[in-house]
N, C-alpha and C. Protein backbone atom coordinates (compact mmCIF):
# COMPACT_ATOMS: atom_id res chain seq x y z
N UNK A 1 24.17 -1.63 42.18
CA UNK A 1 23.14 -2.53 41.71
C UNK A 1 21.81 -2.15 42.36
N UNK A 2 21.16 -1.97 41.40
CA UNK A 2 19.24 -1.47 42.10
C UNK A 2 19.11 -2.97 42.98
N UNK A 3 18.28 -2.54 44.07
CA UNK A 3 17.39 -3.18 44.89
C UNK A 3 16.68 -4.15 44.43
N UNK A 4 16.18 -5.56 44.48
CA UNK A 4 15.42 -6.21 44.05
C UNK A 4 14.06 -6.20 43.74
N UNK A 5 13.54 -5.31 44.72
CA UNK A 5 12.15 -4.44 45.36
C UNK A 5 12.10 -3.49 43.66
N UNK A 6 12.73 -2.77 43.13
CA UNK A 6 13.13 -1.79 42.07
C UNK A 6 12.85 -2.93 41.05
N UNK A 7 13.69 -3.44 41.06
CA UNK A 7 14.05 -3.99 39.72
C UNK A 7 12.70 -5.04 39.64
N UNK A 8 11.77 -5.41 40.43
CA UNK A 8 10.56 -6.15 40.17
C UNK A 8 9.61 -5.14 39.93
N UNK A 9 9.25 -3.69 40.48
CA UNK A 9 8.50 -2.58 40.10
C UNK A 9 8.91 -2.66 39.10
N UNK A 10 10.29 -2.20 38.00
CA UNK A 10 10.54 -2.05 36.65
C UNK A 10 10.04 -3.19 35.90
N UNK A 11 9.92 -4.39 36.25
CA UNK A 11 10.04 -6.05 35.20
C UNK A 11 8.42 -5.55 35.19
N UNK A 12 7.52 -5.23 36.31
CA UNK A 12 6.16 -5.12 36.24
C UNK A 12 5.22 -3.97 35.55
N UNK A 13 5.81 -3.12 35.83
CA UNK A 13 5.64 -1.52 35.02
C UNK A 13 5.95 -2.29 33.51
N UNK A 14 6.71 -2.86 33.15
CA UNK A 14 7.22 -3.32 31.64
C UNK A 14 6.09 -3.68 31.38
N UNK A 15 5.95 -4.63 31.82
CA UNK A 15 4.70 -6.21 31.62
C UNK A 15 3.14 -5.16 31.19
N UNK A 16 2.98 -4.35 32.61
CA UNK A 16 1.84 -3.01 32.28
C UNK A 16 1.82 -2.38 30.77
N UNK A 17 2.79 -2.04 30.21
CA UNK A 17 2.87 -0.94 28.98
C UNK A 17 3.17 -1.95 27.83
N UNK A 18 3.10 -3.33 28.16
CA UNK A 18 3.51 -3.37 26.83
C UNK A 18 2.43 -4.65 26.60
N UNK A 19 1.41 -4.49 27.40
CA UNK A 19 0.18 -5.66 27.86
C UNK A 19 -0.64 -4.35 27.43
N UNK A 20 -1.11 -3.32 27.38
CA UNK A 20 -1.78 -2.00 26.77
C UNK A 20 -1.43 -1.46 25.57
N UNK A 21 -0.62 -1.56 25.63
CA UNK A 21 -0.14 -1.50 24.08
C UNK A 21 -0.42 -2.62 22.95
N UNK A 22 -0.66 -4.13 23.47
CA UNK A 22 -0.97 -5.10 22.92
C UNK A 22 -2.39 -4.41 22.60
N UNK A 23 -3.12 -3.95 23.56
CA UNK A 23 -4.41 -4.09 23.42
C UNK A 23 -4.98 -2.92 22.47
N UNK A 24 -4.08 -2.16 22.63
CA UNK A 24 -4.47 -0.19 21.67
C UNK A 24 -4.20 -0.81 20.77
N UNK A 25 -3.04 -1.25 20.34
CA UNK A 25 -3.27 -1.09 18.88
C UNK A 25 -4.03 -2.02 17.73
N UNK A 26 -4.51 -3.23 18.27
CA UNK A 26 -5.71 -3.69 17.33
C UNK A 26 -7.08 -2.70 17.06
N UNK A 27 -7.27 -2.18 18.25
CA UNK A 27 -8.42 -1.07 18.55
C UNK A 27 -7.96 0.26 17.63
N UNK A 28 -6.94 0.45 17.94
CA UNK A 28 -6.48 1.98 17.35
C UNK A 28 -5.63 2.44 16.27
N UNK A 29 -4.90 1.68 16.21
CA UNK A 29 -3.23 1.33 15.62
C UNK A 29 -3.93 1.68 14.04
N UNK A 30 -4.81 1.61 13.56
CA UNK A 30 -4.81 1.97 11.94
C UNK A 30 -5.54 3.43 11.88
N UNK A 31 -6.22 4.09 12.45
CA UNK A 31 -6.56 4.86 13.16
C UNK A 31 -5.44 6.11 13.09
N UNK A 32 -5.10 5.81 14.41
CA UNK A 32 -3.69 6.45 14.92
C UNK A 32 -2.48 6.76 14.04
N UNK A 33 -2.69 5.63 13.10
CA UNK A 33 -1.65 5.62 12.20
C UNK A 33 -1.65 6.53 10.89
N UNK A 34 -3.05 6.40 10.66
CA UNK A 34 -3.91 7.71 9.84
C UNK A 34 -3.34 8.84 10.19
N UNK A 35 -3.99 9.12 11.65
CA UNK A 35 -3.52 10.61 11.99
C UNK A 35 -2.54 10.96 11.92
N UNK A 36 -1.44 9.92 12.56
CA UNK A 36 -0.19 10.80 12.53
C UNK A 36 0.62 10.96 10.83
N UNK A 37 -0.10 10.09 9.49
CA UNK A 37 0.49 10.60 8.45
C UNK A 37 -0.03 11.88 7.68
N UNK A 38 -1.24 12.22 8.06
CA UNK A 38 -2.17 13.27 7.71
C UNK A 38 -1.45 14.91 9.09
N UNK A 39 -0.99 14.31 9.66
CA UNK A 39 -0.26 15.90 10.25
C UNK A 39 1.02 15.67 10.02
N UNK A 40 1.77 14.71 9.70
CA UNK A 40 3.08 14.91 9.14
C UNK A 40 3.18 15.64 7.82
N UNK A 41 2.06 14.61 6.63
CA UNK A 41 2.37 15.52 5.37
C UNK A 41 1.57 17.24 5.50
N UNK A 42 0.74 17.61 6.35
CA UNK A 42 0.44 18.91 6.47
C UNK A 42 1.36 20.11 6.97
N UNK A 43 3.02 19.14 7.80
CA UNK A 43 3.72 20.27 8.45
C UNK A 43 4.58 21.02 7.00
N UNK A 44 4.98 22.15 7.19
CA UNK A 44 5.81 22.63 6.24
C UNK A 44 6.91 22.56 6.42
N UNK A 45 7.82 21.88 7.41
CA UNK A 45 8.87 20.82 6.90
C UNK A 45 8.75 19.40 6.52
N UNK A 46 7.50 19.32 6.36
CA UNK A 46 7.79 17.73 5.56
C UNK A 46 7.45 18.67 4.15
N UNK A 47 7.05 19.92 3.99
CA UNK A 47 6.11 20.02 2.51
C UNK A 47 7.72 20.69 1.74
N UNK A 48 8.25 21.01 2.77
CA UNK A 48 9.51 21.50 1.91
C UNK A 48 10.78 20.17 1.87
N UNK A 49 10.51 19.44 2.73
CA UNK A 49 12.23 18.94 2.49
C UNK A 49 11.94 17.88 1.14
N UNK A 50 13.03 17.77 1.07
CA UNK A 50 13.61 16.85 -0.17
C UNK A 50 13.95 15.30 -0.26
N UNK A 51 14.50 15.12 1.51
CA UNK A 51 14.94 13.66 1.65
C UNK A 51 14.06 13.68 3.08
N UNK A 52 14.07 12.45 2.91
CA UNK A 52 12.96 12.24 4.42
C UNK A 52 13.32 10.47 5.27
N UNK A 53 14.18 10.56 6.27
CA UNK A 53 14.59 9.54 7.10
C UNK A 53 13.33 9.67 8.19
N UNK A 54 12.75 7.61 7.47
CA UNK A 54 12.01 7.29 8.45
C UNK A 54 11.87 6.06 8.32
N UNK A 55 11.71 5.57 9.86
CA UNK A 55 11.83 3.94 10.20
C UNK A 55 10.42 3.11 9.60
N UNK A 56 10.63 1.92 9.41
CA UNK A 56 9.75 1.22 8.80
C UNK A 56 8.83 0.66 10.18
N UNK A 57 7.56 1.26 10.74
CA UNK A 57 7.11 0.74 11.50
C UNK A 57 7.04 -0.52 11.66
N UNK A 58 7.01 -1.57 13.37
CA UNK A 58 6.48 -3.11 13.04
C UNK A 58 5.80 -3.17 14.07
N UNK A 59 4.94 -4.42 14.09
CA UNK A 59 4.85 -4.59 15.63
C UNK A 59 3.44 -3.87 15.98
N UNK A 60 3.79 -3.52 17.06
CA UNK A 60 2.89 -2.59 17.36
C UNK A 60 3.23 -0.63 17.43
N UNK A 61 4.34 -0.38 16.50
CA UNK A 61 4.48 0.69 16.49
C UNK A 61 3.72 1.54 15.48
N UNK A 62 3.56 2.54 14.59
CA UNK A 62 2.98 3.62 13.94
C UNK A 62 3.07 2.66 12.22
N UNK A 63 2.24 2.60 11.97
CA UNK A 63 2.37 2.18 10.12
C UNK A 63 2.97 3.18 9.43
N UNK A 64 4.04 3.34 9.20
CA UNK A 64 4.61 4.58 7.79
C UNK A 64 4.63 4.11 6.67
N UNK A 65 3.80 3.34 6.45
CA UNK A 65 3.98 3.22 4.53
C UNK A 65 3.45 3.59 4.12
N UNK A 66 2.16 4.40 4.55
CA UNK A 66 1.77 5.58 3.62
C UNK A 66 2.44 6.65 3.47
N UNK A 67 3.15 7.09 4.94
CA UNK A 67 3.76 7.83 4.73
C UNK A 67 5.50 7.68 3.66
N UNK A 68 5.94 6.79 3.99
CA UNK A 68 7.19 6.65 3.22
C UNK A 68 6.07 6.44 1.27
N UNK A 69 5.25 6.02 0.88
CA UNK A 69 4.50 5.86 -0.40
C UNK A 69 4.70 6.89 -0.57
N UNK A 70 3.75 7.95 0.04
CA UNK A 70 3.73 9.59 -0.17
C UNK A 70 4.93 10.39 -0.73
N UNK A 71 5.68 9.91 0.20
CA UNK A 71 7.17 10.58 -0.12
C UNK A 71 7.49 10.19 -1.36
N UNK A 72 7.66 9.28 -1.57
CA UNK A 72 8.57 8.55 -3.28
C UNK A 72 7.71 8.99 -4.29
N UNK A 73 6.12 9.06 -4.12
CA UNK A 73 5.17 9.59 -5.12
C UNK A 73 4.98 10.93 -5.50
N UNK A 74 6.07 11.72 -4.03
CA UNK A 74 6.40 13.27 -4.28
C UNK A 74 7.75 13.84 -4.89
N UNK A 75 8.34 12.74 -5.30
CA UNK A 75 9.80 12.88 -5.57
C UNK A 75 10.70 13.14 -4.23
N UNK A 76 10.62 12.92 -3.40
CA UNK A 76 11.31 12.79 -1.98
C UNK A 76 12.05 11.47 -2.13
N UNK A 77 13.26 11.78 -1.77
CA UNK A 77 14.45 10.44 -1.47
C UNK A 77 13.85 9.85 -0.21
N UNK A 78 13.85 8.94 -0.18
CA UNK A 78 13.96 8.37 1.27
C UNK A 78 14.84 7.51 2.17
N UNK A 79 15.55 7.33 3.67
CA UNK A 79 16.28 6.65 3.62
C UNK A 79 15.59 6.02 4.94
């Protein structure tokens, strides 16, 4: 069993990353979310494959519904 000393550094480090993360992504999060669908559809394995497994962002994670749109509007399966 970790140390108590540990396991309050970890509960606090948590509280840190996910109290910054609250704050990026109103600021950034549509942004960010841009970029990363504009270098996904540019790689040449997204330009070649056929089926394309990807999670439905929430929260404060990455928006993919442009990217999953893209896909179905390219004839790409998606799961």
């Amino acid at each position: 069993m970790p140390e108590p000393a540990l396991l309050e550094q970890k509960k606090s480090l948590r509280r840190t990353v996910r109290a910054a993360a609250a704050d990026f992504y109103p600021r950034h999060g549509a942004a960010s979310s841009r970029e990363i669908f504009t270098r996904l559809i540019s790689l040449p394995e997204y330009q070649a494959c056929r089926t394309l497994f990807c999670f439905v962002g929430t929260g404060h994670e990455a928006d993919t519904f442009l990217l999953l749109r893209h896909a179905l509007q390219h004839g790409r399966r998606v799961a």
